[in-house]
C-alpha atoms as a PDB file:
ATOM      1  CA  UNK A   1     204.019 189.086 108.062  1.00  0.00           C
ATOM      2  CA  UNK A   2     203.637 189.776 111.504  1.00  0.00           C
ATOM      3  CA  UNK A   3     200.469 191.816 112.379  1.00  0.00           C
ATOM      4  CA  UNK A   4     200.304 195.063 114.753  1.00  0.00           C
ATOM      5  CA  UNK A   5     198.410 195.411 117.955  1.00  0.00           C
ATOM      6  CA  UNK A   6     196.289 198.296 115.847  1.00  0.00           C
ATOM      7  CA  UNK A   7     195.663 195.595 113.587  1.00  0.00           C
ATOM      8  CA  UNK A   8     194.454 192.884 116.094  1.00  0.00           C
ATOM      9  CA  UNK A   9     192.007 195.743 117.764  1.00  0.00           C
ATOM     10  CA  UNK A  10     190.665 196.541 114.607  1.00  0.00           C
ATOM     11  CA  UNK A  11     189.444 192.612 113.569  1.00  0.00           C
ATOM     12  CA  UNK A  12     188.578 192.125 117.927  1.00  0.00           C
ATOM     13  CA  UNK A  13     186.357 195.180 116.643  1.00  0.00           C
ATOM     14  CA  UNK A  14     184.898 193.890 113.567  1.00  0.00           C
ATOM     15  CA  UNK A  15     184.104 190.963 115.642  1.00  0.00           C
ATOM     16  CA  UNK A  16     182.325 192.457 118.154  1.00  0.00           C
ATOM     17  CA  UNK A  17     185.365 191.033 120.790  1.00  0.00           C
ATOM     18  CA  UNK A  18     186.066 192.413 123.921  1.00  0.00           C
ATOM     19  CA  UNK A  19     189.996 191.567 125.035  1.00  0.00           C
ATOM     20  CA  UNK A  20     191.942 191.267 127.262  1.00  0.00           C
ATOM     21  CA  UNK A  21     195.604 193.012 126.978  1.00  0.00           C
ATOM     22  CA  UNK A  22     196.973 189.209 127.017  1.00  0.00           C
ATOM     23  CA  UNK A  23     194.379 187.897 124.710  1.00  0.00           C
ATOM     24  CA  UNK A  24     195.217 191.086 121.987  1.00  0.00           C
ATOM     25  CA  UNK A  25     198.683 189.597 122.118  1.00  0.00           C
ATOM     26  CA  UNK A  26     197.858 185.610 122.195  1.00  0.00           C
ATOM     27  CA  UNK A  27     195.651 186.234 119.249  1.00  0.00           C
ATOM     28  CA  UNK A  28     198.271 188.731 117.561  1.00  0.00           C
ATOM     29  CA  UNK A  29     200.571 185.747 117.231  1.00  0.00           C
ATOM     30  CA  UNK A  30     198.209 183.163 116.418  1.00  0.00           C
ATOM     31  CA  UNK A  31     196.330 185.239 113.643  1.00  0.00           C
ATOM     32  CA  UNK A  32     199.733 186.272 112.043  1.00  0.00           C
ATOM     33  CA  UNK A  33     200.601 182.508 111.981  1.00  0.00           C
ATOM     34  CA  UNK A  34     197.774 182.039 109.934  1.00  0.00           C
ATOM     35  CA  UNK A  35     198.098 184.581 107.485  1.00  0.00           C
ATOM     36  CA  UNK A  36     202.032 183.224 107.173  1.00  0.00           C
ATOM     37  CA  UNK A  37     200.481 179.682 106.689  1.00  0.00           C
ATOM     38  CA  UNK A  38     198.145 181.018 103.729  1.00  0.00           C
ATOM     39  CA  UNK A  39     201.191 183.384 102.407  1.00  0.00           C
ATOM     40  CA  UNK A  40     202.709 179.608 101.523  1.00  0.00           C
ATOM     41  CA  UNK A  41     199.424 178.884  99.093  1.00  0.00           C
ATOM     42  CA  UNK A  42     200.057 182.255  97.360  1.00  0.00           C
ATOM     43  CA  UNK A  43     203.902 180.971  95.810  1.00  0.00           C
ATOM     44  CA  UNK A  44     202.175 177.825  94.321  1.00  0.00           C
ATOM     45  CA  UNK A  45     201.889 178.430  90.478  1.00  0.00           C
ATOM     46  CA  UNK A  46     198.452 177.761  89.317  1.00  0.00           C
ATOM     47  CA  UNK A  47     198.373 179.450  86.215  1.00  0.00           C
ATOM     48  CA  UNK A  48     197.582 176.002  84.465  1.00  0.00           C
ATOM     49  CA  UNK A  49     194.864 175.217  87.056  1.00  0.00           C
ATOM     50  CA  UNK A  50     191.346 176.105  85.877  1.00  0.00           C
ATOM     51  CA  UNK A  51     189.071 177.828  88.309  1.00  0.00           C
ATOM     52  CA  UNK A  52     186.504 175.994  89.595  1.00  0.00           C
ATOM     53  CA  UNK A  53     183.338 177.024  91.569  1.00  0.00           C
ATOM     54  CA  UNK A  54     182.934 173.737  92.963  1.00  0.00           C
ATOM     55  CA  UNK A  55     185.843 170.944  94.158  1.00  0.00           C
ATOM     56  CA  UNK A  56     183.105 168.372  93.973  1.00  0.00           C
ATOM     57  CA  UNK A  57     180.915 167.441  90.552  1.00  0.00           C
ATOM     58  CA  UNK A  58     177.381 168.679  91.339  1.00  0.00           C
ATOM     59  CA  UNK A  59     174.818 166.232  90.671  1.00  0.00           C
ATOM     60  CA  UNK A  60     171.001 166.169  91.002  1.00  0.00           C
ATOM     61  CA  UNK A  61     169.652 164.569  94.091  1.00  0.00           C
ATOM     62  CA  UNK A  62     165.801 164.802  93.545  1.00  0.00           C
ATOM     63  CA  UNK A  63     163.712 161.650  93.300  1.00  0.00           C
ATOM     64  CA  UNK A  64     160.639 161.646  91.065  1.00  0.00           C
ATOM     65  CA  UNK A  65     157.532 162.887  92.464  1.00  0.00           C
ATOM     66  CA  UNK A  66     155.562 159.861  92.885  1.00  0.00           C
ATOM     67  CA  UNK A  67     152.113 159.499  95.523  1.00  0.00           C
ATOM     68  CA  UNK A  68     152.837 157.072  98.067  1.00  0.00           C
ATOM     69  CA  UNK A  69     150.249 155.531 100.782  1.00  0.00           C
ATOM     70  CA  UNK A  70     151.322 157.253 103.738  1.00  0.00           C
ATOM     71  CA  UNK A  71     150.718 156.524 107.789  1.00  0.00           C
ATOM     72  CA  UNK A  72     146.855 156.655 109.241  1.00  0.00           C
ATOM     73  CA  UNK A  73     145.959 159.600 111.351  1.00  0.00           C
ATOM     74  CA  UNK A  74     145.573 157.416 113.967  1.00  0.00           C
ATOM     75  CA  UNK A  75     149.302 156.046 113.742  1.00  0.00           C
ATOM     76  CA  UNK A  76     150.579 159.452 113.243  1.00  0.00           C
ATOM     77  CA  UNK A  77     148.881 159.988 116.575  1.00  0.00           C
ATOM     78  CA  UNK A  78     149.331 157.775 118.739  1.00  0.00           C
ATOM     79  CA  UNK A  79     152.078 159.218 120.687  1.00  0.00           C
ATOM     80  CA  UNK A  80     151.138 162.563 120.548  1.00  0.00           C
ATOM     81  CA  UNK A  81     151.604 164.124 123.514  1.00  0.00           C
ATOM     82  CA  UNK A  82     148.075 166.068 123.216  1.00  0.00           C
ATOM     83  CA  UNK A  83     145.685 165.922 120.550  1.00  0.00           C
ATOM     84  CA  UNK A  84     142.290 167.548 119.440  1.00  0.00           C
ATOM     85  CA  UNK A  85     140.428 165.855 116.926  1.00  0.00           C
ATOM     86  CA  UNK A  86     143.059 164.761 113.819  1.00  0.00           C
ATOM     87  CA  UNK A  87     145.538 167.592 114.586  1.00  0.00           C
ATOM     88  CA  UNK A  88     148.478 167.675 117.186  1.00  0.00           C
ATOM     89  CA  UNK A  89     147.538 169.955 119.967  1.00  0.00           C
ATOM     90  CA  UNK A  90     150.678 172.070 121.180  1.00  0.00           C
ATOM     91  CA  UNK A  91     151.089 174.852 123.588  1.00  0.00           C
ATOM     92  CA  UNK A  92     150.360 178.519 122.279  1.00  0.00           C
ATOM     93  CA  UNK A  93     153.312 180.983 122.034  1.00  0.00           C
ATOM     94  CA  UNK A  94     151.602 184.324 122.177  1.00  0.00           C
ATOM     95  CA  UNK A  95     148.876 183.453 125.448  1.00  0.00           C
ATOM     96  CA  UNK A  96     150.119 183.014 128.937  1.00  0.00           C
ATOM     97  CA  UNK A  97     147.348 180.368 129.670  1.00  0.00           C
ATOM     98  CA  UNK A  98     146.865 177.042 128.391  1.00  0.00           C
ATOM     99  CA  UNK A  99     143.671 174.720 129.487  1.00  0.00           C
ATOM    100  CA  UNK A 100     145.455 171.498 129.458  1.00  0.00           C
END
């Protein structure tokens, strides 16, 4: 199924895609490819194929919840760039001046 030059300005529009005359007929070619390429997938016979929603089995990744020591302030830290007091001290977004 080859696709029109209507058809090719009307996805370029979808997509927000400004064209060249060259590229409408570049991507004309290359999109109806594509659709020829997937046309093959719709003559396999899958009537005895389940659907699936997933190709992969889904298991559960979580870990339990345990409490763990974690790092000192200090060695949290210690390469911050600036500090104040316990916290990391980073530059504000919404003022236009920072006392370093």
């Amino acid at each position: 199924m080859r696709l029109s030059r209507e058809e090719v300005e009307h996805v370029a529009l979808l997509a927000r895609l400004g064209l060249t005359e060259d590229e409408k007929e570049m991507f004309r070619d290359q999109l109806s490819d594509i659709l020829e390429n997937a046309g093959v997938l719709g003559e396999l016979d899958t009537a005895a194929i389940p659907p699936t929603a997933q190709v992969l089995p889904l298991r559960n990744a979580m870990r339990a919840d345990a409490a763990e020591p974690s790092m000192s302030v200090e060695d949290v830290l210690a390469n911050a760039p600036r500090r104040e007091d316990d916290y990391f001290r980073i530059l504000p977004v919404f003022e236009e001046e920072y006392d370093k």
